[in-house]
C-alpha atoms as a PDB file:
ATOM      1  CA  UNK A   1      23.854 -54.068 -50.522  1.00  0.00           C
ATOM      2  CA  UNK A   2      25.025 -57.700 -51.574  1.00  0.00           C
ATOM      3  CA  UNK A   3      28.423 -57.150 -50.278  1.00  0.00           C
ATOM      4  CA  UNK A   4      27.025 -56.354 -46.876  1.00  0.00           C
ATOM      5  CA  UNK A   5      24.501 -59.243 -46.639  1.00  0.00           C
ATOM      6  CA  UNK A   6      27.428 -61.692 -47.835  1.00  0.00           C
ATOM      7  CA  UNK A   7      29.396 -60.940 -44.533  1.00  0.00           C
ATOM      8  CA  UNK A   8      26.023 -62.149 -42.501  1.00  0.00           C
ATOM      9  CA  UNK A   9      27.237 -65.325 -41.187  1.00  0.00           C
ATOM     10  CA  UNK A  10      24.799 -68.176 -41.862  1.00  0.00           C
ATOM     11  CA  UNK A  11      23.599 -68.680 -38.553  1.00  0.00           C
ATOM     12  CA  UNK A  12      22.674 -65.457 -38.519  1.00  0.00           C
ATOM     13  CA  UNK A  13      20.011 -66.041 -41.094  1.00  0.00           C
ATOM     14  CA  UNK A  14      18.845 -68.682 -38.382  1.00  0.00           C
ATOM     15  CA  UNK A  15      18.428 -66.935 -36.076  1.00  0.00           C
ATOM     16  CA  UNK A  16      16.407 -63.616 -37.716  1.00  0.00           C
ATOM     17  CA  UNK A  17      13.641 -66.630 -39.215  1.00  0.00           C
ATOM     18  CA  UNK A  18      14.118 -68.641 -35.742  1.00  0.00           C
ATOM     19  CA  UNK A  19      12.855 -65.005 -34.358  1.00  0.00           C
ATOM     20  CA  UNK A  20      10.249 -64.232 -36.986  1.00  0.00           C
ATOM     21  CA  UNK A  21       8.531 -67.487 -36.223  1.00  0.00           C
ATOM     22  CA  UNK A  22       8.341 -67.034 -32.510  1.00  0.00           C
ATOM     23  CA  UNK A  23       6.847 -63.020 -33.029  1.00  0.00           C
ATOM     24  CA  UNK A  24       4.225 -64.252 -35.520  1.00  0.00           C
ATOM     25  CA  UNK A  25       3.424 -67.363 -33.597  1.00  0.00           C
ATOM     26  CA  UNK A  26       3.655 -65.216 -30.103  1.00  0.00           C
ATOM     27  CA  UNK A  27       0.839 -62.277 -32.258  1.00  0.00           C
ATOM     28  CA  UNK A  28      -0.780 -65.035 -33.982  1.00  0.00           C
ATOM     29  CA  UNK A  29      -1.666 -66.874 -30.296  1.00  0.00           C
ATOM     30  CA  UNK A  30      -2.643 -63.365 -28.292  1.00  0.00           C
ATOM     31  CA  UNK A  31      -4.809 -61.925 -30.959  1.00  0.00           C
ATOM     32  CA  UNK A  32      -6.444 -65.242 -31.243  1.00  0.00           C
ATOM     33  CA  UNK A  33      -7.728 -65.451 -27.551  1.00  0.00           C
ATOM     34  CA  UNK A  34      -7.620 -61.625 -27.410  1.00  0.00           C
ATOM     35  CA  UNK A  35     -10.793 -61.680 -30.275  1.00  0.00           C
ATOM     36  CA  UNK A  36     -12.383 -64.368 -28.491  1.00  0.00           C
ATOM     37  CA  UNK A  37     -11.942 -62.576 -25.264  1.00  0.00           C
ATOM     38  CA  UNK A  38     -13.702 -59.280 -26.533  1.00  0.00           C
ATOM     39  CA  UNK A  39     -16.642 -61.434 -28.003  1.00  0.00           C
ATOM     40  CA  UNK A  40     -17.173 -62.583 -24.205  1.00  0.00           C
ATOM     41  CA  UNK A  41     -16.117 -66.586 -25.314  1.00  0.00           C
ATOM     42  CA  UNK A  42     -16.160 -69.084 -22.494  1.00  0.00           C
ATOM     43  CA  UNK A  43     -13.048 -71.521 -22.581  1.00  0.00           C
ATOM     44  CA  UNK A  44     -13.705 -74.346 -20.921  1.00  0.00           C
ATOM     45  CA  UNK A  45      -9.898 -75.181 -20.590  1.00  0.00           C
ATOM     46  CA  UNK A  46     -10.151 -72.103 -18.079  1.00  0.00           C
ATOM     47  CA  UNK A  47     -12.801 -74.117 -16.178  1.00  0.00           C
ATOM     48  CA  UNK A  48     -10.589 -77.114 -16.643  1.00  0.00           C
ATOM     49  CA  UNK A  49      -7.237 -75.026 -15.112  1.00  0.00           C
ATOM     50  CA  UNK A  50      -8.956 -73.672 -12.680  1.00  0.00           C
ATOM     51  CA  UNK A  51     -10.496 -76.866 -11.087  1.00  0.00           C
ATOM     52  CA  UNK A  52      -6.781 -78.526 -11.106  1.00  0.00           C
ATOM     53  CA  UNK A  53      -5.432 -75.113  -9.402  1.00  0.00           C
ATOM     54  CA  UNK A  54      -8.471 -75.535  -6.789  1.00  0.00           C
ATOM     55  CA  UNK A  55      -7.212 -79.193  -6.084  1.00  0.00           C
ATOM     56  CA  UNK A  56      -3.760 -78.744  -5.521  1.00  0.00           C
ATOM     57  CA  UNK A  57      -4.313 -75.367  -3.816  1.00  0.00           C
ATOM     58  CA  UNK A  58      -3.676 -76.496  -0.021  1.00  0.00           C
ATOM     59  CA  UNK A  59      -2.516 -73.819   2.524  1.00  0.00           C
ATOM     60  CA  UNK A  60       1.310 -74.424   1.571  1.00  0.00           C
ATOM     61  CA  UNK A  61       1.205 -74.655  -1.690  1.00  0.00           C
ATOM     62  CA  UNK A  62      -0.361 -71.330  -1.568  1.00  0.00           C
ATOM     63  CA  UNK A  63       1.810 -69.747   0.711  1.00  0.00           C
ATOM     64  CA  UNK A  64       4.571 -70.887  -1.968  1.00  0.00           C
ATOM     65  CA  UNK A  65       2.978 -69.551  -4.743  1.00  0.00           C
ATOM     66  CA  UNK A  66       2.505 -66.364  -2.862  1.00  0.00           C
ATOM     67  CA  UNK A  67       5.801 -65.848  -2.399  1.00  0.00           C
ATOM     68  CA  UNK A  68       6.778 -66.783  -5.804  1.00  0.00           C
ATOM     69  CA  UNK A  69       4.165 -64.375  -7.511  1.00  0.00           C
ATOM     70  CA  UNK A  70       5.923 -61.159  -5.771  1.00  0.00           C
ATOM     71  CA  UNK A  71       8.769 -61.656  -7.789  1.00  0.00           C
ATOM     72  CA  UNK A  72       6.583 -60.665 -10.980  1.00  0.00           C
ATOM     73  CA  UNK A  73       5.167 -57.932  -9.296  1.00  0.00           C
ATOM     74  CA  UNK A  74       5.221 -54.167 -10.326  1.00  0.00           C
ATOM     75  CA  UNK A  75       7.072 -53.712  -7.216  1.00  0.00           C
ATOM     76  CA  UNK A  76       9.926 -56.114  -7.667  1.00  0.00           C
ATOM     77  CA  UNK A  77       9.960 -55.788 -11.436  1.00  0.00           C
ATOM     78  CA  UNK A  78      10.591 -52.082 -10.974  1.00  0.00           C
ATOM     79  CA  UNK A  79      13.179 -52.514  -8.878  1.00  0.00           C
ATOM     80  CA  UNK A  80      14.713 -55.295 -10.337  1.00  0.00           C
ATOM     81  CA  UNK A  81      14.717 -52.686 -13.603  1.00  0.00           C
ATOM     82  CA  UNK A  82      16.024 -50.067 -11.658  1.00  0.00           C
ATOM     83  CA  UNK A  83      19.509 -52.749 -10.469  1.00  0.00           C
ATOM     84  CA  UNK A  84      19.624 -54.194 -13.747  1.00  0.00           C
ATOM     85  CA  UNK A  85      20.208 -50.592 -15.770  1.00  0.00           C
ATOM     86  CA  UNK A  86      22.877 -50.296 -12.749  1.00  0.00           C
ATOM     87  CA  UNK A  87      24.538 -53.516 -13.659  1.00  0.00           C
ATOM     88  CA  UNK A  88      24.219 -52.720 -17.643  1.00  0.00           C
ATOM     89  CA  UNK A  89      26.037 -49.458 -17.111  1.00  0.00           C
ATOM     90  CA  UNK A  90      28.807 -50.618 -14.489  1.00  0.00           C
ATOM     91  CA  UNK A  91      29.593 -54.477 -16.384  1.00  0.00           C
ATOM     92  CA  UNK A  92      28.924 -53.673 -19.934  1.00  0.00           C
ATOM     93  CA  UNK A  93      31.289 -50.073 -19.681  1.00  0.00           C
ATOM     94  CA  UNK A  94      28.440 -48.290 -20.433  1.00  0.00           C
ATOM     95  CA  UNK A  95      27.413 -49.627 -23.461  1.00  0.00           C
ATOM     96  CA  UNK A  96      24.321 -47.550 -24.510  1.00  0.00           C
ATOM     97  CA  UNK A  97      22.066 -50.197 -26.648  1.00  0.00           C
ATOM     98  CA  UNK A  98      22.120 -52.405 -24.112  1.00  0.00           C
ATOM     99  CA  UNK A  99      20.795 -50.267 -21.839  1.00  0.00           C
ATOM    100  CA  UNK A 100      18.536 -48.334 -24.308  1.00  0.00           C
ATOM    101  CA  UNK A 101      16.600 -51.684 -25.029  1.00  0.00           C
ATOM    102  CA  UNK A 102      16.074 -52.965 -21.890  1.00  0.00           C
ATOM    103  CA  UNK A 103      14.519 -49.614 -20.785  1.00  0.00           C
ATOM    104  CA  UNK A 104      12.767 -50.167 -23.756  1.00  0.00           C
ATOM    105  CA  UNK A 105      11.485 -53.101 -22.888  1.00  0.00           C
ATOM    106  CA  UNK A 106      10.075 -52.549 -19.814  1.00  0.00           C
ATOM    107  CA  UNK A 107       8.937 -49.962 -20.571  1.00  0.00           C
ATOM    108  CA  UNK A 108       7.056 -50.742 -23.559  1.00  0.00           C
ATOM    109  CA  UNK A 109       6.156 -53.759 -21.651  1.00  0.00           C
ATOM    110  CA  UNK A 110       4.324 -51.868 -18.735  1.00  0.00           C
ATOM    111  CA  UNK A 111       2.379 -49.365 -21.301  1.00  0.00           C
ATOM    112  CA  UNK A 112       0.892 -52.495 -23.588  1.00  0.00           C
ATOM    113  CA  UNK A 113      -0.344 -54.330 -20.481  1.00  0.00           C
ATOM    114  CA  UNK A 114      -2.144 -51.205 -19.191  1.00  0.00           C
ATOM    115  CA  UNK A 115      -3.633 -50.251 -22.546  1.00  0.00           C
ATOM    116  CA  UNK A 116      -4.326 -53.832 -23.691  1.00  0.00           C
ATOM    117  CA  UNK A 117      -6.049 -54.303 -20.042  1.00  0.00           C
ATOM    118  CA  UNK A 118      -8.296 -51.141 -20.108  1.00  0.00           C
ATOM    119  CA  UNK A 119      -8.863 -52.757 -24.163  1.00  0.00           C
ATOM    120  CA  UNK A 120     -10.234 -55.832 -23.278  1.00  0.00           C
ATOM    121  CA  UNK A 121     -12.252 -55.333 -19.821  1.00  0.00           C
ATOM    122  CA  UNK A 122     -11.915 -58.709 -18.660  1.00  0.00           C
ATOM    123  CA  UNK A 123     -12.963 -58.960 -15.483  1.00  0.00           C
ATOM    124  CA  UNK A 124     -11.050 -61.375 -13.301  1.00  0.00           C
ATOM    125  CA  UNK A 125     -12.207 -64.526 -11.227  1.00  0.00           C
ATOM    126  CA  UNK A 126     -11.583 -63.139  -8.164  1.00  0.00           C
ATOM    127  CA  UNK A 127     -10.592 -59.815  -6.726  1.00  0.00           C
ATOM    128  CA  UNK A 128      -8.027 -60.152  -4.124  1.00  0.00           C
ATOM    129  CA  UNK A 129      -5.483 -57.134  -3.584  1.00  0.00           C
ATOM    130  CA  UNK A 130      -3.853 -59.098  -1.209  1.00  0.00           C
ATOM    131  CA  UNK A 131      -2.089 -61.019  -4.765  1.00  0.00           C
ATOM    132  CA  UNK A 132      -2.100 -57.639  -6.833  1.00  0.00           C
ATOM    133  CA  UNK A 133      -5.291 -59.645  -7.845  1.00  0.00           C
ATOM    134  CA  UNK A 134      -7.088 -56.188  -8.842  1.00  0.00           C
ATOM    135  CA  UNK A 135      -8.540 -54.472 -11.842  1.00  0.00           C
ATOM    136  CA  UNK A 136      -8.872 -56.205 -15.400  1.00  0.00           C
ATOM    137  CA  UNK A 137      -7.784 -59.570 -16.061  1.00  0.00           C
ATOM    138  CA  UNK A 138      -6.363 -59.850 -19.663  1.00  0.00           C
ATOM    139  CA  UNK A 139      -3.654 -60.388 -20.163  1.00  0.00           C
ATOM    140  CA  UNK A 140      -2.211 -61.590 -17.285  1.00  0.00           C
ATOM    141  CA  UNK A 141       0.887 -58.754 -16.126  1.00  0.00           C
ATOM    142  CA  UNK A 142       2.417 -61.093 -14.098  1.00  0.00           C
ATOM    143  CA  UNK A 143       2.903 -63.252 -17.274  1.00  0.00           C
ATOM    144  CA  UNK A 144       3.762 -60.694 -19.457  1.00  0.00           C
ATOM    145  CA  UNK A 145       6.699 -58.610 -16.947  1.00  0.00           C
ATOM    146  CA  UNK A 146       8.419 -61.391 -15.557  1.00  0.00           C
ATOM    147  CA  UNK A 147       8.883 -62.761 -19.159  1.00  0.00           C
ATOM    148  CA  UNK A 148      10.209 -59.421 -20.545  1.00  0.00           C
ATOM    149  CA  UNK A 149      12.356 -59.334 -17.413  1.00  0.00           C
ATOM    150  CA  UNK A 150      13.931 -62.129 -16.584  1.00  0.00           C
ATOM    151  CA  UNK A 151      14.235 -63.291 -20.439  1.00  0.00           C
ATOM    152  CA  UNK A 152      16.075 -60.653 -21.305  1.00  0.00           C
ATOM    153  CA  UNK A 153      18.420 -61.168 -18.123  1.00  0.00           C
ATOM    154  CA  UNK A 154      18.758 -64.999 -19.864  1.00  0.00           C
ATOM    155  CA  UNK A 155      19.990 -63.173 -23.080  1.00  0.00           C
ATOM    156  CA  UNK A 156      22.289 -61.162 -21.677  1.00  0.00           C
ATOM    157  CA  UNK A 157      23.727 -64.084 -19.988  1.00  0.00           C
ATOM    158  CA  UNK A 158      23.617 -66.306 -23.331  1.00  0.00           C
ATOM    159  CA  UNK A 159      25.444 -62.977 -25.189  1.00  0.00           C
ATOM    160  CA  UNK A 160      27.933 -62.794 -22.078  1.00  0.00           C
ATOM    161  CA  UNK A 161      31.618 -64.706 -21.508  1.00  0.00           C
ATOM    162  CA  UNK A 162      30.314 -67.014 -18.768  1.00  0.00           C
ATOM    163  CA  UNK A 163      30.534 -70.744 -19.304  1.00  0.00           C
ATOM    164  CA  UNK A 164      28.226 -72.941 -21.129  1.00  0.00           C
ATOM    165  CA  UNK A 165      27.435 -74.970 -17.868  1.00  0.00           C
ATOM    166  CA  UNK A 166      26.872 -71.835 -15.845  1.00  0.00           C
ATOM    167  CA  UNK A 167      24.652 -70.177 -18.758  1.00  0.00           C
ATOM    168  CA  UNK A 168      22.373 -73.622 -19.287  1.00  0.00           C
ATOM    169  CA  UNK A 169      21.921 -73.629 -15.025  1.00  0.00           C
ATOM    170  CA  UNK A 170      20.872 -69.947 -14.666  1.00  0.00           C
ATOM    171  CA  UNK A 171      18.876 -69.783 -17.723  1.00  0.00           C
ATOM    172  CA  UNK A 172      17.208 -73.355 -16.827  1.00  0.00           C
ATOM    173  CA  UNK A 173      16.334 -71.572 -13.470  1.00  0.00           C
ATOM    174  CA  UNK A 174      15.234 -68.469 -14.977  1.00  0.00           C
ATOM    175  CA  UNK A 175      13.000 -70.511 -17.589  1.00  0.00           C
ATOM    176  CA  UNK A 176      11.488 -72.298 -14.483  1.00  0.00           C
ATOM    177  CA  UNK A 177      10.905 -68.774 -12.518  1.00  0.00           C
ATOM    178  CA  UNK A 178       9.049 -67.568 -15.042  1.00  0.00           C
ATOM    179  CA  UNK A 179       6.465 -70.265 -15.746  1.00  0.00           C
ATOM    180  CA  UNK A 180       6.237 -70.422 -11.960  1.00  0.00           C
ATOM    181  CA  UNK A 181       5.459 -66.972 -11.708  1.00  0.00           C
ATOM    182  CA  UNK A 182       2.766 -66.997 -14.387  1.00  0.00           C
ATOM    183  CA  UNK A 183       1.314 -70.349 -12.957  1.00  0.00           C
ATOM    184  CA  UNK A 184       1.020 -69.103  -9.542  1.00  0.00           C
ATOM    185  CA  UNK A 185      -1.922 -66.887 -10.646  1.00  0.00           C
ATOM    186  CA  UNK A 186      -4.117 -69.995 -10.902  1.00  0.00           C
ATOM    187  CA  UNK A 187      -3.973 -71.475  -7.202  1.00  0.00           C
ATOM    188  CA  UNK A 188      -4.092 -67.668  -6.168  1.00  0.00           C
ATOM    189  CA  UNK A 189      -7.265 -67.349  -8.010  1.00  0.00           C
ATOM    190  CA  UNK A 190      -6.882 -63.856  -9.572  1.00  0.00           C
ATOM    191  CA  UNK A 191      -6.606 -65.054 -13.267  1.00  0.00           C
ATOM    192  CA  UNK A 192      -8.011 -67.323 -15.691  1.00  0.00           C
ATOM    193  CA  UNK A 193      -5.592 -69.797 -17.356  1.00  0.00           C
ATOM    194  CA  UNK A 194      -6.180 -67.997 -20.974  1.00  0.00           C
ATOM    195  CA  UNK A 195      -5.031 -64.572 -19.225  1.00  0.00           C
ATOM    196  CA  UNK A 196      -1.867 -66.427 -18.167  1.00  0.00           C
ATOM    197  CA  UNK A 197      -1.262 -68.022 -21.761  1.00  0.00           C
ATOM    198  CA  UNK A 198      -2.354 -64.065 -23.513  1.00  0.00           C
ATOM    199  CA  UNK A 199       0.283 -63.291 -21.126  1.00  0.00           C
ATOM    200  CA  UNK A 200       3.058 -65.200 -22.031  1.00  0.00           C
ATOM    201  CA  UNK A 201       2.709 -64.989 -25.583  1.00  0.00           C
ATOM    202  CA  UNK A 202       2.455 -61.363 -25.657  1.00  0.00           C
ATOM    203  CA  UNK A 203       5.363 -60.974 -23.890  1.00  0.00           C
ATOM    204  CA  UNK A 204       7.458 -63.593 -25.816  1.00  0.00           C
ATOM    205  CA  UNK A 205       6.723 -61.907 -29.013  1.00  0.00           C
ATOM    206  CA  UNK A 206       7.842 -57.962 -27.181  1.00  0.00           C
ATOM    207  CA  UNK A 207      10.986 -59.858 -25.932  1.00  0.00           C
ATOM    208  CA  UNK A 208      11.998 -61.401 -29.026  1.00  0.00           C
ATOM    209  CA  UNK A 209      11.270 -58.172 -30.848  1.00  0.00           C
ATOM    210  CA  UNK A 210      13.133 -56.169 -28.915  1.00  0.00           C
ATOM    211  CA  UNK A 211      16.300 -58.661 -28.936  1.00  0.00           C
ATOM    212  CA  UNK A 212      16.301 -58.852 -32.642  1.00  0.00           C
ATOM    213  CA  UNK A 213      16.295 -54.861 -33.025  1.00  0.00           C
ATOM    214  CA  UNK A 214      18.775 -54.734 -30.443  1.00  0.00           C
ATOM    215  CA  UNK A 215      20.998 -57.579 -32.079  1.00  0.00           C
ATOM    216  CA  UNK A 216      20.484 -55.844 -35.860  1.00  0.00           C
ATOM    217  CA  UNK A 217      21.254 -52.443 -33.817  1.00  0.00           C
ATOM    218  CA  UNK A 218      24.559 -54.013 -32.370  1.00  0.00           C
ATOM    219  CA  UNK A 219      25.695 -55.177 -35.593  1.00  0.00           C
ATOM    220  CA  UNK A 220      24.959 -52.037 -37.435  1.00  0.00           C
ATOM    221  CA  UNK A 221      26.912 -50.537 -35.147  1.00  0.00           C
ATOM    222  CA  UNK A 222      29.561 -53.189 -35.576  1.00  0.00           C
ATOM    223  CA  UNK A 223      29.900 -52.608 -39.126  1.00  0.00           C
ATOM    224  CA  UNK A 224      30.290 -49.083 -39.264  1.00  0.00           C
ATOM    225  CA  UNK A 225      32.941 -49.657 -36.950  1.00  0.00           C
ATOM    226  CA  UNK A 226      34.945 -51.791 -39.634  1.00  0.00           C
ATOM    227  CA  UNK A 227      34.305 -49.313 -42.045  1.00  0.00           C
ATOM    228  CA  UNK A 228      36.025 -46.558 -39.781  1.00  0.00           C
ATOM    229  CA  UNK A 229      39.046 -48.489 -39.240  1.00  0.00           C
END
């Protein structure tokens, strides 16, 4: 057991309490507003949000924001999944974990924000299907989706061959995408700005989960490797 956590590189150790802080900070964060959600709380920084959204909210910064928030739908999300298992199995030569997590992921993903909805009952500010804008409002799915998503397409990318300059623009852009997506449910009107951060913390701490199991999985897999040689 020593011998094996000797040949853990250093940064290695990093990274696994790097990872442990953002899960318990990511839980720590969602079951806090999720407790004072159930209990009915008023947050005035909702109030607060939601009176900045109402002023900025003119016709074309809501037709942007409309357009942005389809790219966290179920919809797109789906069959974003749906390409990205496709690219998984066709760039990485069908390299099972990779794939297994990321279904895992999203899926796991898509069952927590259903049961953690029909959990909570939070009704939202304003009902319009037009912006997926229906049923419960906490947490916010898409806060939570578009996090899992597109952060584990930024992982992939970090873990790939590609060039530091090309990996810092796309994952920049990604970062950017998804705190646009999550922020567009304010001028739409369909969540409160405590769904959005229950949102984004939930799915943070799923992601990073998920990565780390994957990464421990990967070099478990490694290692037994080495030992076969």
């Amino acid at each position: 057991m020593l011998e094996t956590l000797k040949l853990i590189p250093a940064r290695t150790y990093i990274l696994i309490v790097t990872a442990l802080v953002i899960i318990g900070a990511g839980f720590y964060i969602f079951t806090e507003l999720g407790e004072d959600v159930l209990e009915n709380e008023i947050f005035a920084i909702d109030q607060q949000a939601a009176e900045f959204a109402d002023s900025i909210a003119t016709p074309g910064v809501t037709a942007f924001f409309a357009l942005i928030t389809e790219l966290g739908s179920v919809w797109a999300l789906t069959v974003g999944s749906i390409i990205m298992v496709g690219v998984l199995w066709y760039f990485y030569n069908r390299k099972k974990w990779r794939i297994i997590y990321f279904v895992i992921a999203m899926g796991g993903i898509s069952i927590l924000i259903t049961g953690l909805k029909a959990l909570f009952g939070r009704d939202r500010p304003n009902l319009i299907e037009q912006y997926d804008g229906t049923g419960y409002s906490f947490p916010s799915g898409h806060s939570t989706g578009p996090i899992v998503f597109y952060g584990f397409i930024m992982y992939l990318i970090i873990r790939s061959r590609m060039n530091k300059l090309g990996k810092w623009i796309i994952n920049i852009a990604l970062g950017i995408l998804i705190l646009l997506i999550a922020f567009s449910r304010l001028p739409l009107g369909v969540h409160y700005f405590t769904d959005v951060i229950g949102g984004l913390s939930l799915g943070l701490t799923w992601l990073v989960t998920c990565i780390a199991i994957l990464e421990i999985t990967l070099w478990r897999s490694g290692l037994k490797k080495k030992k076969e040689l």
